[in-house]
C-alpha atoms as a PDB file:
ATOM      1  CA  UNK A   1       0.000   0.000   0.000  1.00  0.00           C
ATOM      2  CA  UNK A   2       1.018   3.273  -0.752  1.00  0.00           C
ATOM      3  CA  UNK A   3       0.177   6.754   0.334  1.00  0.00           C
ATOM      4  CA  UNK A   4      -2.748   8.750  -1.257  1.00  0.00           C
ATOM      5  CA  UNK A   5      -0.466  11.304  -2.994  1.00  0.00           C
ATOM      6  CA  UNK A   6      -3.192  13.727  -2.640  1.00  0.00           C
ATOM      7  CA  UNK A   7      -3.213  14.741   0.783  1.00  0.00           C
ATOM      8  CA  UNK A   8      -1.307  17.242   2.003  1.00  0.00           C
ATOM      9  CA  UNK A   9      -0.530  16.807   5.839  1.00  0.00           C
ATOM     10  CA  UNK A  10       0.059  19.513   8.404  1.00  0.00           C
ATOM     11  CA  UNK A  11       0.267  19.915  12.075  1.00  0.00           C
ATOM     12  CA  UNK A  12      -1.339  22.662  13.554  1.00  0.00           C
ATOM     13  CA  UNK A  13      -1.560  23.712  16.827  1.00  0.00           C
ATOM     14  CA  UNK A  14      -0.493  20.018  18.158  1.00  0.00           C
ATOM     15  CA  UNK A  15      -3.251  18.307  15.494  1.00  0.00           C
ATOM     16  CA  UNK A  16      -2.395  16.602  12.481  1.00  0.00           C
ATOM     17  CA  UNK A  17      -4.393  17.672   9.706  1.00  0.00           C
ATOM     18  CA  UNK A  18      -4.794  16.022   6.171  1.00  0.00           C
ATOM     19  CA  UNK A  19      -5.971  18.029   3.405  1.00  0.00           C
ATOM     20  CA  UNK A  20      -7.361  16.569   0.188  1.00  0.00           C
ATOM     21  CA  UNK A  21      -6.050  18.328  -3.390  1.00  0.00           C
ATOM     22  CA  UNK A  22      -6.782  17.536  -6.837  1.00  0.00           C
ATOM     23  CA  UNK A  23      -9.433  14.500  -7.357  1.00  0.00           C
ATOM     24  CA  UNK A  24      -9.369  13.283  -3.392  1.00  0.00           C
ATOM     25  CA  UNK A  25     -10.716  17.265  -2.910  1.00  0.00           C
ATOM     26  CA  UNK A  26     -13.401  16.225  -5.410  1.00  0.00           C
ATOM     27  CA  UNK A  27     -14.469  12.767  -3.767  1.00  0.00           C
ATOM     28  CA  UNK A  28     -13.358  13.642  -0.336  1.00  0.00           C
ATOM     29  CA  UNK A  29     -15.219  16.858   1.027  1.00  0.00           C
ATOM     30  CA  UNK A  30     -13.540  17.988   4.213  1.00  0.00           C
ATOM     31  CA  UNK A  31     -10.387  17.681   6.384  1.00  0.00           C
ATOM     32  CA  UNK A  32      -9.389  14.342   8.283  1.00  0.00           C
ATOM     33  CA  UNK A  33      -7.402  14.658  11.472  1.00  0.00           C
ATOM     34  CA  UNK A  34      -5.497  11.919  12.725  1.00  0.00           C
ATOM     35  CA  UNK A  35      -4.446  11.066  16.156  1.00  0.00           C
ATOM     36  CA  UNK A  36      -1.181  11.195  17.229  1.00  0.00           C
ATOM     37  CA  UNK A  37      -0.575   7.311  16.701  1.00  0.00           C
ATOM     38  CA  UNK A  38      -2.641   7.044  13.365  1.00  0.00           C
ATOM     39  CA  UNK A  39      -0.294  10.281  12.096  1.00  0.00           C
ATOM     40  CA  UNK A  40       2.696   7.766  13.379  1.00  0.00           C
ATOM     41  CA  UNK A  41       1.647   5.235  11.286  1.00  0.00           C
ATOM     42  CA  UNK A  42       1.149   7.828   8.150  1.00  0.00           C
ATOM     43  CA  UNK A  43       4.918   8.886   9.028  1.00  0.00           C
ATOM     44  CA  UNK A  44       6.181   5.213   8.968  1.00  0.00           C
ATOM     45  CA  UNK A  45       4.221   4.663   5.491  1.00  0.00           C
ATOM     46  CA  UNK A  46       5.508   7.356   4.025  1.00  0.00           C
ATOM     47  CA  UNK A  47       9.218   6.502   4.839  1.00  0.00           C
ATOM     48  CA  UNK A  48       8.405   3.458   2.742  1.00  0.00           C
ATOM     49  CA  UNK A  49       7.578   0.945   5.716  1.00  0.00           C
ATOM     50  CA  UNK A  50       5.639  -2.069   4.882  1.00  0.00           C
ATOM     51  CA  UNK A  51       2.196  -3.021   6.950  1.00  0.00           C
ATOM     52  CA  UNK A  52       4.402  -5.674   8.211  1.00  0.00           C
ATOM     53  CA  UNK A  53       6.775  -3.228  10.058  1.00  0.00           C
ATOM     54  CA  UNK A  54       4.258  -1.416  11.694  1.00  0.00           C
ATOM     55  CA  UNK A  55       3.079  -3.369  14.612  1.00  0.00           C
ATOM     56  CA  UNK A  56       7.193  -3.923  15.612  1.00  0.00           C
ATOM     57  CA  UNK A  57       7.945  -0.283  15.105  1.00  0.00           C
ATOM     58  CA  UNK A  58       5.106   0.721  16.887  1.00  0.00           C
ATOM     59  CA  UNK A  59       5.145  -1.522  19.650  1.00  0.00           C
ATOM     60  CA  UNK A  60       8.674   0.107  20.336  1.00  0.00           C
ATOM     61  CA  UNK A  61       7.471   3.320  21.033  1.00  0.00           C
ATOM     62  CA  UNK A  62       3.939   2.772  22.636  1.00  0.00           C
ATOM     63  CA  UNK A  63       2.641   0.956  25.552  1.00  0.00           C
ATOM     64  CA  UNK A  64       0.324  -2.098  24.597  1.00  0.00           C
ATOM     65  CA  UNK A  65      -0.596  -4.986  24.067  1.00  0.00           C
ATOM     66  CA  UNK A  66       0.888  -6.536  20.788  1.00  0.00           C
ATOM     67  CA  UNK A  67      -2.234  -8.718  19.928  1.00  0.00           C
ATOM     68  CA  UNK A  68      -4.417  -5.220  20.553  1.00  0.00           C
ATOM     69  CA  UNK A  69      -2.012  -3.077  18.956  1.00  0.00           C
ATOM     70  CA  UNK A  70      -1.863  -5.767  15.375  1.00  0.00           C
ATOM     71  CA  UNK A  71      -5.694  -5.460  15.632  1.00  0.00           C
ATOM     72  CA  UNK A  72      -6.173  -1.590  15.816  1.00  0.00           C
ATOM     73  CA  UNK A  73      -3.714  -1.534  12.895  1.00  0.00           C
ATOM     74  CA  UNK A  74      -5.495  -3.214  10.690  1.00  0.00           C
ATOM     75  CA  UNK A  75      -8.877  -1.646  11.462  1.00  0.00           C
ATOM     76  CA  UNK A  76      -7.018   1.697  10.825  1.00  0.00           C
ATOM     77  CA  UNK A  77      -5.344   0.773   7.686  1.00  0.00           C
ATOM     78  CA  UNK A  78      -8.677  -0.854   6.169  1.00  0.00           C
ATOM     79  CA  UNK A  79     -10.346   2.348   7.436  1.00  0.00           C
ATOM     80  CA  UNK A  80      -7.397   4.425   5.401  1.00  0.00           C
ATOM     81  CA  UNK A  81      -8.239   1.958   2.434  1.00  0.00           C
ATOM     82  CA  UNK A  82     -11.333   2.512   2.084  1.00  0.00           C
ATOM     83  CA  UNK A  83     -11.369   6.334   2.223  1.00  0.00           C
ATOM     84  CA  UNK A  84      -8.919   6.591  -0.494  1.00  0.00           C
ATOM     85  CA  UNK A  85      -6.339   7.611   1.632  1.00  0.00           C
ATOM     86  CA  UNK A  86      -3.871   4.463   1.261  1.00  0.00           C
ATOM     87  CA  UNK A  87      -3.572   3.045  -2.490  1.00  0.00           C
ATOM     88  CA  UNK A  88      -2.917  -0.529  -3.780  1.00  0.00           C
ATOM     89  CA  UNK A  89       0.413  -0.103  -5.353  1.00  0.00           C
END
């Protein structure tokens, strides 16, 4: 999977903001803020990690359980999927 090159992220005021351009502006009306740990995992995309990565990674610098962790993941990233935010490369 792949980022939505699209989206233009910023932080602002402490909140991580994603702004659709081009076509996403046209199918996707409206900002999406990310929490601190979902922009984490937008980060760790973008610097070319795999989905398989993540959970390690992450587990490194958060506090949880790994089976919760694996499973909140995946929710996000099939939530990211089907907004149009992640692509199928």
């Amino acid at each position: 999977m792949k980022l939505n090159p699209e989206l233009i992220h910023r932080n602002i005021i402490g909140e991580d903001i994603f702004i659709p351009i081009g076509q996403t502006a046209l199918e996707r009306n409206g900002v999406f803020v990310m929490s601190p740990v979902g922009a984490r995992i937008w980060e760790l995309l973008g610097e070319g990690k795999d989905t398989a990565e993540l959970v390690p990674l992450l587990l490194e610098e958060y506090e949880v359980e790994p089976e919760v962790l694996k499973a909140d993941v995946g929710e996000f990233l099939t939530e990211l999927s089907r907004l149009g935010l992640l692509l199928e490369e």
